[in-house]
N, C-alpha and C. Protein backbone atom coordinates (compact mmCIF):
# COMPACT_ATOMS: atom_id res chain seq x y z
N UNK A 1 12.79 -41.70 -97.40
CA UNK A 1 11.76 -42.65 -97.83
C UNK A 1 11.61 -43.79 -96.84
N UNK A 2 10.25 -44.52 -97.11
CA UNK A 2 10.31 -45.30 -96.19
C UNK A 2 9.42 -46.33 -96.55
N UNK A 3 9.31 -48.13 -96.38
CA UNK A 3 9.07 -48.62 -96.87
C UNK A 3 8.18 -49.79 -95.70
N UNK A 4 6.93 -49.97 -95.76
CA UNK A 4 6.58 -51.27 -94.69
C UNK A 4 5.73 -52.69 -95.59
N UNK A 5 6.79 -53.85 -95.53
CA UNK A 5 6.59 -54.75 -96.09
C UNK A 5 5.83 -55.53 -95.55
N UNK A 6 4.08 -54.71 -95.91
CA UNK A 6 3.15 -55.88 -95.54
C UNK A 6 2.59 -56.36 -97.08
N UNK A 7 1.25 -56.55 -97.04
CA UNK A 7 0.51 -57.03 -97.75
C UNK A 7 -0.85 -56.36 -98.21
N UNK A 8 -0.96 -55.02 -98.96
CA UNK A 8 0.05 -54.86 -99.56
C UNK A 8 1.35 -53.96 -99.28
N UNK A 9 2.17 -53.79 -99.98
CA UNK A 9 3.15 -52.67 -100.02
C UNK A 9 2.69 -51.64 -99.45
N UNK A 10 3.44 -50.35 -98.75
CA UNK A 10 2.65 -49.35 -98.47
C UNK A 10 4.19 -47.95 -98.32
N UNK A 11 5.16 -47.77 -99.40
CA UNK A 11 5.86 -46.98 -99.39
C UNK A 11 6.00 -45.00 -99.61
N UNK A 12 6.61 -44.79 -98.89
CA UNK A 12 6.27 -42.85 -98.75
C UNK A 12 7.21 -42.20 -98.68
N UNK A 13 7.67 -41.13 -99.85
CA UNK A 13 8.85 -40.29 -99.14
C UNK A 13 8.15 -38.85 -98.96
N UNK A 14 9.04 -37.55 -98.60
CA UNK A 14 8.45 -36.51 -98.68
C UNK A 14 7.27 -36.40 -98.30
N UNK A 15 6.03 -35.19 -98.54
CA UNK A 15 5.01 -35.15 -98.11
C UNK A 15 3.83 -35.94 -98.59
N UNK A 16 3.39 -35.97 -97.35
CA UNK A 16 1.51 -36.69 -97.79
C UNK A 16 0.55 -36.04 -97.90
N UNK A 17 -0.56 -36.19 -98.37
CA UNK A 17 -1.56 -35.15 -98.54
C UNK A 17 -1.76 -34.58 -97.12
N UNK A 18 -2.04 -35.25 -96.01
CA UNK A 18 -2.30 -34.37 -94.87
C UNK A 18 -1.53 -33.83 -94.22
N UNK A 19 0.20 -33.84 -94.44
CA UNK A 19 1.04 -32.95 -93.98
C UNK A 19 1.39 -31.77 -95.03
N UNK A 20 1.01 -32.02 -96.27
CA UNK A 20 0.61 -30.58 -97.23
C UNK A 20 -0.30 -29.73 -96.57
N UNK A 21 -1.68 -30.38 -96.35
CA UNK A 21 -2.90 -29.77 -96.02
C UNK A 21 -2.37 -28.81 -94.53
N UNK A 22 -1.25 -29.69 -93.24
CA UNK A 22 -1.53 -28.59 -92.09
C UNK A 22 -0.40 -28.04 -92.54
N UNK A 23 0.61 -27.82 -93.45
CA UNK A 23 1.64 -27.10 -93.70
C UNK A 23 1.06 -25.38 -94.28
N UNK A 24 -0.20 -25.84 -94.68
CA UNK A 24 -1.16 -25.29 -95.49
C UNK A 24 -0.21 -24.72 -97.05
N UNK A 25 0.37 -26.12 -97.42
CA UNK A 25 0.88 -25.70 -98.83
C UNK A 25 -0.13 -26.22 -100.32
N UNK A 26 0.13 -24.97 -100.93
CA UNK A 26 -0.90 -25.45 -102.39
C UNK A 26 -0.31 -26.44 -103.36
N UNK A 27 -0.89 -27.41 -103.14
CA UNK A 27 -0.25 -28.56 -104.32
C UNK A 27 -1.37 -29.25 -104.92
N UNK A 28 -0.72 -30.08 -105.98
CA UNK A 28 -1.61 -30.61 -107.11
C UNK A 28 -1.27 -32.27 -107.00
N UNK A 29 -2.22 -33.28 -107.22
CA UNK A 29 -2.10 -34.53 -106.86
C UNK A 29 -2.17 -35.49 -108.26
N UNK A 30 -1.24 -36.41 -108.99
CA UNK A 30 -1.49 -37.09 -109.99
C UNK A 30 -1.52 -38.61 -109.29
N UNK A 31 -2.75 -39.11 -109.28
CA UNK A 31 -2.73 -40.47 -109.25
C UNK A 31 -2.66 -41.64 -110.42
N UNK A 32 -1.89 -42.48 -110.60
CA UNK A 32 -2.04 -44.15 -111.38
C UNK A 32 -2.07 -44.61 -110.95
N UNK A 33 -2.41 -46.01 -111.19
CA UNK A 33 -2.48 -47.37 -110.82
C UNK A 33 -2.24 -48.11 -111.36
N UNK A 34 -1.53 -49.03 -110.85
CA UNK A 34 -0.03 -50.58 -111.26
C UNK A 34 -0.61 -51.05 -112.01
N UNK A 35 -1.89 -50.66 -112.92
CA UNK A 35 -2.50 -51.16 -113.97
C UNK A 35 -1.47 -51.06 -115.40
N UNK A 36 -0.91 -50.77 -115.10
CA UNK A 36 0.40 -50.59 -116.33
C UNK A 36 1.97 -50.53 -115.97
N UNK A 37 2.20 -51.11 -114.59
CA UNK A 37 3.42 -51.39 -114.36
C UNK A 37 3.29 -52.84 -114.92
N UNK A 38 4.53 -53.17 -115.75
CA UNK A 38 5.33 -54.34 -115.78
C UNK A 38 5.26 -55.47 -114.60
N UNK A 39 6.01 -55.19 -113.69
CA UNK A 39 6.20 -56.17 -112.40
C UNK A 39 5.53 -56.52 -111.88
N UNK A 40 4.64 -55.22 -111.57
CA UNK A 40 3.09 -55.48 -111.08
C UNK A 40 1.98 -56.42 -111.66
N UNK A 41 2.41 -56.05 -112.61
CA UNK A 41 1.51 -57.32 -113.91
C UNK A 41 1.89 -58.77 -113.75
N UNK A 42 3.31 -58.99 -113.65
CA UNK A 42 3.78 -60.18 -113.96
C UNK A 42 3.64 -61.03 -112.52
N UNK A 43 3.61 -59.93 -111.57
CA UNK A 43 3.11 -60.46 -109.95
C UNK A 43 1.99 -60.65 -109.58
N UNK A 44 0.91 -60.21 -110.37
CA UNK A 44 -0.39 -60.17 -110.57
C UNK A 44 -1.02 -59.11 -109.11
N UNK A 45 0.11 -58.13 -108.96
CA UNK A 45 -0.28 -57.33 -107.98
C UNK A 45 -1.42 -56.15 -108.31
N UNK A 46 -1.75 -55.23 -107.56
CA UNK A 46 -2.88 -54.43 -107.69
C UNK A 46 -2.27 -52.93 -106.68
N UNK A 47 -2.64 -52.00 -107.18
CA UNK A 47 -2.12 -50.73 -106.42
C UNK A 47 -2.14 -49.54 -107.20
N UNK A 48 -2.11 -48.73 -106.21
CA UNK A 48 -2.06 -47.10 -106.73
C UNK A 48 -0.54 -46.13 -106.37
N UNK A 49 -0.30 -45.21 -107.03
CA UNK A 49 0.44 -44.18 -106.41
C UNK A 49 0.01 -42.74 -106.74
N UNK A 50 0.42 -42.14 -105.98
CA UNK A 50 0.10 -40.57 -105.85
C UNK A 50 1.33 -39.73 -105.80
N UNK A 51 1.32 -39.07 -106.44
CA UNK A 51 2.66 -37.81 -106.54
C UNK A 51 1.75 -36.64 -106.80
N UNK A 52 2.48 -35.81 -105.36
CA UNK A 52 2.43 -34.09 -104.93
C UNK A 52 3.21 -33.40 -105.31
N UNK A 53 2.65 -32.95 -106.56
CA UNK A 53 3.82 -31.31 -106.53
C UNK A 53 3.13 -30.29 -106.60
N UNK A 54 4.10 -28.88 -105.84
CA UNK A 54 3.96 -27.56 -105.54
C UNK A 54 2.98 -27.09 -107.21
N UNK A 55 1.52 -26.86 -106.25
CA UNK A 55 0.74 -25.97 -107.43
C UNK A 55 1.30 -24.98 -108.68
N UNK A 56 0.68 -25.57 -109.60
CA UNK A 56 1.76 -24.89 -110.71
C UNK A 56 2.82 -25.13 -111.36
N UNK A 57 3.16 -26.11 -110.71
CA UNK A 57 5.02 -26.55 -111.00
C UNK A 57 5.31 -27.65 -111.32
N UNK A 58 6.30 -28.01 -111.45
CA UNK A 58 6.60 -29.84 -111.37
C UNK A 58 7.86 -30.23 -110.43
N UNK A 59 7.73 -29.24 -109.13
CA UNK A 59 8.65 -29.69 -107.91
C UNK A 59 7.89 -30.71 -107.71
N UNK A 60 8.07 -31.90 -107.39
CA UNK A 60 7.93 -33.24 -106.37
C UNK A 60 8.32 -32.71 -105.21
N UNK A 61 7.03 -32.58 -104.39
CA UNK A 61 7.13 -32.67 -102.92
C UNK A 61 6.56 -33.93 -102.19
N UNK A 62 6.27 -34.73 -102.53
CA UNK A 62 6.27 -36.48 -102.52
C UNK A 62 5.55 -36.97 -103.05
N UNK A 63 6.10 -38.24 -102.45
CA UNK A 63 5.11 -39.03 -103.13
C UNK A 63 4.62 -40.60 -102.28
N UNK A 64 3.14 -41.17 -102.47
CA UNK A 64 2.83 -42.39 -101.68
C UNK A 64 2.23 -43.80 -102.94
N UNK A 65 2.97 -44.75 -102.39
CA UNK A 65 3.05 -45.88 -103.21
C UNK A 65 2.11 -47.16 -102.16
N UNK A 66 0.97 -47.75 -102.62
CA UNK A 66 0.26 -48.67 -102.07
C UNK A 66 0.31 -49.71 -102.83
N UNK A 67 0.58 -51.56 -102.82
CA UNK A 67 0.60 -52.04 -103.32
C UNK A 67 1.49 -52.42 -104.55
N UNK A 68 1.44 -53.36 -105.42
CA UNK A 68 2.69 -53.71 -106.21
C UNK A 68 3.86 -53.39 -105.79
N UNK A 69 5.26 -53.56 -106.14
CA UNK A 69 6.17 -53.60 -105.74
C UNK A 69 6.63 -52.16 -104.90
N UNK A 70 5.48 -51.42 -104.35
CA UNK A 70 5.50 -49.99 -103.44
C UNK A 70 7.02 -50.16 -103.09
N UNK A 71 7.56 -51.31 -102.43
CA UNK A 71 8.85 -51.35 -101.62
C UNK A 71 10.31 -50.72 -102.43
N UNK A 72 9.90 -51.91 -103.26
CA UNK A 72 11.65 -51.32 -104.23
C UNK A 72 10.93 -50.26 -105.33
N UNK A 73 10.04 -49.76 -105.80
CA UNK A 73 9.58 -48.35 -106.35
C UNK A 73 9.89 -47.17 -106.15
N UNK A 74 9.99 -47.18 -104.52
CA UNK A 74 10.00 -45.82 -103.82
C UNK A 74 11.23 -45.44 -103.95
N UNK A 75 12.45 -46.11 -103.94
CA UNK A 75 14.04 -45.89 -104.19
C UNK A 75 14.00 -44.72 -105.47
């Protein structure tokens, strides 16, 4: 995982959509947004995340965190 503390947050482990895409692996994408994190709320932050797993399944093959506390999330 990996974490760059700007403004906003911008944390990633495992794959991203475009290293799925040239891996050419089939996966499925669930996005939310820090519209219902706690911390995020109380920081008055704003952000999304995305989690990839293997089509069909519920392997986590990664996941990307933008905004709200992205940094300590990704752990």
């Amino acid at each position: 995982p990996y974490a760059t503390y700007t403004d906003p947050e911008i944390a990633s482990v495992g794959y991203n959509e475009v290293s799925l895409k040239a891996a050419g692996i089939e996966y499925e994408t669930y996005t939310k947004w820090f519209d219902r994190c706690d911390r995020a709320l109380c920081e008055s932050k704003k952000g999304i995340y995305k989690l990839h797993t293997k089509k069909g399944t519920d392997e986590i093959l990664g996941a990307t965190l933008v905004g709200g506390p992205a940094g300590d999330m990704i752990c």
